[in-house]
N, C-alpha and C. Protein backbone atom coordinates (compact mmCIF):
# COMPACT_ATOMS: atom_id res chain seq x y z
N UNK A 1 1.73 5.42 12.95
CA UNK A 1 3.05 4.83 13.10
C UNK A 1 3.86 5.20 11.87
N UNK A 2 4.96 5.51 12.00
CA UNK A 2 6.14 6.10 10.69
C UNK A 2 6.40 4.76 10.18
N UNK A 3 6.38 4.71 9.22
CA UNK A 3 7.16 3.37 8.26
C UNK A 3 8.33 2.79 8.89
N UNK A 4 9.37 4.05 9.11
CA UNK A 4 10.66 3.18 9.70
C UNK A 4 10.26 2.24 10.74
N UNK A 5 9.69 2.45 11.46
CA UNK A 5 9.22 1.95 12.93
C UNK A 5 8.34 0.20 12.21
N UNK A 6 7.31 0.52 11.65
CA UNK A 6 7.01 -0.97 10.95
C UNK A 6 8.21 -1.66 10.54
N UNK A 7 8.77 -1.29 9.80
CA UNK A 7 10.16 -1.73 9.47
C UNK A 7 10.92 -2.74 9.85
N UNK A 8 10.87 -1.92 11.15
CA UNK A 8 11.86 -2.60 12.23
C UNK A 8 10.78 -3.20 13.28
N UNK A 9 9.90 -3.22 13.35
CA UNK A 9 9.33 -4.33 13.90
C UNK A 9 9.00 -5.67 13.22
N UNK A 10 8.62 -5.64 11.59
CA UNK A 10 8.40 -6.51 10.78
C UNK A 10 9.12 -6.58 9.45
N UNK A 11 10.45 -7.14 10.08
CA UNK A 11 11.37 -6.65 8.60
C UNK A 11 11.46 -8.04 7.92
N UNK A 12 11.37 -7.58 6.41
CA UNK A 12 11.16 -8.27 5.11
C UNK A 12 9.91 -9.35 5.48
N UNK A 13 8.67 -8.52 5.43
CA UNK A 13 7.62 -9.26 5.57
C UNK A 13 6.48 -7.81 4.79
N UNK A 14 5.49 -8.86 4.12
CA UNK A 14 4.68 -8.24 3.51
C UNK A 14 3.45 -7.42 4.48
N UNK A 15 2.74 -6.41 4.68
CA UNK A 15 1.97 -5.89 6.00
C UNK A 15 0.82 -5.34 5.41
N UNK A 16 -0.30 -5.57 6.22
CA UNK A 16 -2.30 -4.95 5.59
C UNK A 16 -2.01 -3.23 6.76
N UNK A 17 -1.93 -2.38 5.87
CA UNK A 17 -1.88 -1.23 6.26
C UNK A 17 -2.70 -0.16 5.73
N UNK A 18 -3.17 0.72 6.91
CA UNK A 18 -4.58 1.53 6.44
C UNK A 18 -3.68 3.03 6.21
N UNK A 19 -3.81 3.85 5.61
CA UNK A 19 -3.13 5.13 5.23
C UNK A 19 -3.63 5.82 6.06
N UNK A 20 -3.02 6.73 6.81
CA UNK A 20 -3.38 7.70 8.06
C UNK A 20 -3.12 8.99 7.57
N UNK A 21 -1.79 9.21 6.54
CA UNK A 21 -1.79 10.47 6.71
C UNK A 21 -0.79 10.32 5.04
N UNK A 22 -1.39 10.95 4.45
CA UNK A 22 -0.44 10.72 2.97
C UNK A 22 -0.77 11.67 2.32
N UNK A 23 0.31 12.46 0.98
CA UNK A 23 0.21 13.44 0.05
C UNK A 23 0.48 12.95 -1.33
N UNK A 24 0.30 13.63 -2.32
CA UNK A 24 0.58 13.48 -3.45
C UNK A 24 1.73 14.66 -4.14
N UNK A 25 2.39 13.66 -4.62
CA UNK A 25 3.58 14.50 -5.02
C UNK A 25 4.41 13.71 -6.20
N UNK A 26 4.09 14.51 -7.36
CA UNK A 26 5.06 14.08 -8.91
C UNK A 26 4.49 13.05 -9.50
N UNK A 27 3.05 13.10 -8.84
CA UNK A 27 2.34 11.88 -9.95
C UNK A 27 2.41 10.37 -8.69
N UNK A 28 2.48 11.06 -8.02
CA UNK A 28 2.91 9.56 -6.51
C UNK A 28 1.83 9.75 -5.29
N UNK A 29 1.70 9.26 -4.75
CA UNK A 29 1.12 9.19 -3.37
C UNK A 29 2.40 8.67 -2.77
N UNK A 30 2.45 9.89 -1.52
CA UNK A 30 4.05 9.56 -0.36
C UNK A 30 2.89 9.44 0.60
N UNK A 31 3.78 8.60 1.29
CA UNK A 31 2.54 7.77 2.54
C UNK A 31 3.39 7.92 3.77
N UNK A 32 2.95 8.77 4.89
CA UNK A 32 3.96 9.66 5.74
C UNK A 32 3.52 8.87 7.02
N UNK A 33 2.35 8.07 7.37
CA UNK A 33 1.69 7.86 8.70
C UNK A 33 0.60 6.36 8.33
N UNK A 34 1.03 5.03 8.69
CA UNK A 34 -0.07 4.09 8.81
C UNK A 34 0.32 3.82 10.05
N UNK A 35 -1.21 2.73 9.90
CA UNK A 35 -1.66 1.85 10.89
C UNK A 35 -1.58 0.40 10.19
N UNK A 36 -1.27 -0.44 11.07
CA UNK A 36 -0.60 -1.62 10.76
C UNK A 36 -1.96 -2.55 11.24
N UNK A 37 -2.65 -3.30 10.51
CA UNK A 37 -3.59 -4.16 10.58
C UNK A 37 -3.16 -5.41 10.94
N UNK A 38 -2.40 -6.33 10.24
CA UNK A 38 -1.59 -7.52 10.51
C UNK A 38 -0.27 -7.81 9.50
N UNK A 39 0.59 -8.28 10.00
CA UNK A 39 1.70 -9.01 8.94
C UNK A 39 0.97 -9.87 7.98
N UNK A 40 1.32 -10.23 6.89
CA UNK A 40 0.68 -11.42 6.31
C UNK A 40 2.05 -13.10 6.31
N UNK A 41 1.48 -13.84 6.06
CA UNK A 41 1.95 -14.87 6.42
C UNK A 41 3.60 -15.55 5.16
N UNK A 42 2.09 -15.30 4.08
CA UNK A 42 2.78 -15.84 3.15
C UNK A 42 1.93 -15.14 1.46
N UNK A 43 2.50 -15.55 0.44
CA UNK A 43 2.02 -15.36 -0.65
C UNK A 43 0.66 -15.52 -1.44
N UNK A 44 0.55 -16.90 -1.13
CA UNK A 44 -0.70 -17.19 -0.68
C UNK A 44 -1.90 -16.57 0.27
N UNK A 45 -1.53 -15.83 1.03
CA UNK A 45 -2.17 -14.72 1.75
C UNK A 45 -2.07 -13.45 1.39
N UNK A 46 -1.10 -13.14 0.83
CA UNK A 46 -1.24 -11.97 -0.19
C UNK A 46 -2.10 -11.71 -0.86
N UNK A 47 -2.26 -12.83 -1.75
CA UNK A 47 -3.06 -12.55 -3.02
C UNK A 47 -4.78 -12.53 -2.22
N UNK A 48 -4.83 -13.54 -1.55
CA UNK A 48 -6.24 -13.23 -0.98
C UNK A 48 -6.51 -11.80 -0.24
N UNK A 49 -5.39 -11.58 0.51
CA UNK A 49 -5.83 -10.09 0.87
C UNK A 49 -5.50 -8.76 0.05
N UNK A 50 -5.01 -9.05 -1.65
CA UNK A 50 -5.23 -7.82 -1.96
C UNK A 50 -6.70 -8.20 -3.06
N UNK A 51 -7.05 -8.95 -2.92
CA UNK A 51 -8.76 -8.80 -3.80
C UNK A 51 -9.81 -8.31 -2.44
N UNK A 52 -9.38 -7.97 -1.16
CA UNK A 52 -10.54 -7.03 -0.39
C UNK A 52 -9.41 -6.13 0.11
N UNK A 53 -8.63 -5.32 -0.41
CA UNK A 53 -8.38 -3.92 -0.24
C UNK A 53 -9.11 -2.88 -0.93
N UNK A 54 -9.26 -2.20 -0.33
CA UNK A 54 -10.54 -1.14 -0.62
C UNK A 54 -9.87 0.19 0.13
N UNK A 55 -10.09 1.43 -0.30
CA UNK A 55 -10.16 2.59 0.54
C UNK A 55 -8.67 2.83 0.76
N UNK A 56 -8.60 3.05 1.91
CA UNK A 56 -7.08 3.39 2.73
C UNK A 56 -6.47 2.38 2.85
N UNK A 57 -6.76 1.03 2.67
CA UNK A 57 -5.74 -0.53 3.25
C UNK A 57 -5.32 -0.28 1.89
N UNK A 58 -4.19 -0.85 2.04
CA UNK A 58 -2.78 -1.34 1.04
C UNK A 58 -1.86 -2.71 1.48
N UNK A 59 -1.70 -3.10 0.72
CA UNK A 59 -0.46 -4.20 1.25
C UNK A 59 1.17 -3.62 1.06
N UNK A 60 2.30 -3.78 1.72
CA UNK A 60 3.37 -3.16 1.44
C UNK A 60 4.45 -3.89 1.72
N UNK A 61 5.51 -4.07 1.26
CA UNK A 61 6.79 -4.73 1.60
C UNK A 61 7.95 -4.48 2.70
N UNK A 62 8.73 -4.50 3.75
CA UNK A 62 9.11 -3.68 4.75
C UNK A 62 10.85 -3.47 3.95
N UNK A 63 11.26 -4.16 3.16
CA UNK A 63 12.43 -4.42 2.29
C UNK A 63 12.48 -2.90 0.90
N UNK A 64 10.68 -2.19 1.43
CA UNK A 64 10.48 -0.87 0.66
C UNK A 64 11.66 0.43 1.36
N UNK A 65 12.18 1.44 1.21
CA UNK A 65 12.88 2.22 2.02
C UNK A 65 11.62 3.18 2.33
N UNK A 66 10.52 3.39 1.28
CA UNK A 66 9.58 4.31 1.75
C UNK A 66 8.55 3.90 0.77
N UNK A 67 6.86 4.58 1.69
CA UNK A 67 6.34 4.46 0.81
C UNK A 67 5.70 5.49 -0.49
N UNK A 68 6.25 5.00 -1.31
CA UNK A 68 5.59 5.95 -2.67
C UNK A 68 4.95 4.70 -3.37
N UNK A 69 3.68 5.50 -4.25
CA UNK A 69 2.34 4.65 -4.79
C UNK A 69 2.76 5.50 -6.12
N UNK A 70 2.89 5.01 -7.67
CA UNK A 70 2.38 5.85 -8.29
C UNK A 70 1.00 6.10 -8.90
N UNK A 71 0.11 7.03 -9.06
CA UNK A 71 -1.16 7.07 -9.69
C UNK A 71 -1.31 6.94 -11.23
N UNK A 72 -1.89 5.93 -11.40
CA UNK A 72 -2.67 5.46 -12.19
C UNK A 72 -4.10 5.56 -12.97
N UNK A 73 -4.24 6.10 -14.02
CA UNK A 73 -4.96 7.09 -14.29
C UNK A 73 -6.03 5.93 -15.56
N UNK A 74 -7.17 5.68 -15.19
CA UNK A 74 -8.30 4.69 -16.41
C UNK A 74 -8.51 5.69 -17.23
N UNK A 75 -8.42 4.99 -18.70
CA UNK A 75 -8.19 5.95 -19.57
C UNK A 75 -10.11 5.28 -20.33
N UNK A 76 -10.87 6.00 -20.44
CA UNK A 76 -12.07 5.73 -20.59
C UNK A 76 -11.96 5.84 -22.23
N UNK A 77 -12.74 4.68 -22.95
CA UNK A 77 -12.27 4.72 -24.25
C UNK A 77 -14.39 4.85 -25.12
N UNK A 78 -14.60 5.98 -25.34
CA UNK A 78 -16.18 5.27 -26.21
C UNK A 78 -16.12 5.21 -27.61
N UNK A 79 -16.71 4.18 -28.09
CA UNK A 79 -17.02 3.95 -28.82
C UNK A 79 -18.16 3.77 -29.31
N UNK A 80 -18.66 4.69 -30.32
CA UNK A 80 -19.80 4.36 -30.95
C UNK A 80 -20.24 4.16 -32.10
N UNK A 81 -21.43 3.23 -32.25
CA UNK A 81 -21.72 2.22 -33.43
C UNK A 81 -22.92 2.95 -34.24
């Protein structure tokens, strides 16, 4: 399903969406194709459903015009004693 289309079925509501079809571009993930799992309710449901996103699910805003992710890079630090 294209983003616009979520959009306008669930506008200004937060949504559990699995990535179908996405690229990377300028340090971003552009997200061209999900699947829509459920609306979420409220805030309170937010937060519980982003501590089991894993993999391809994301949570997203429909008040977004598109989706871009930027990547985030763990910067591994050793130290030794």
């Amino acid at each position: 399903m294209q983003w616009s289309e979520v959009r306008r079925i669930f506008p200004d509501k937060f949504v559990l969406l699995k990535d179908l079809k996405s690229h990377v571009e300028n340090g971003h993930v552009v997200v061209e194709e999900v699947a829509v799992i459920r609306p979420l309710a409220d805030g309170k449901e937010v937060t519980k459903e982003l501590r089991n996103c894993k993999g391809a699910k994301f949570i997203y805003h429909t008040s977004k015009a598109n989706i871009v992710v930027p990547i985030h890079t763990k910067l591994n630090i050793w130290s030794q004693a």
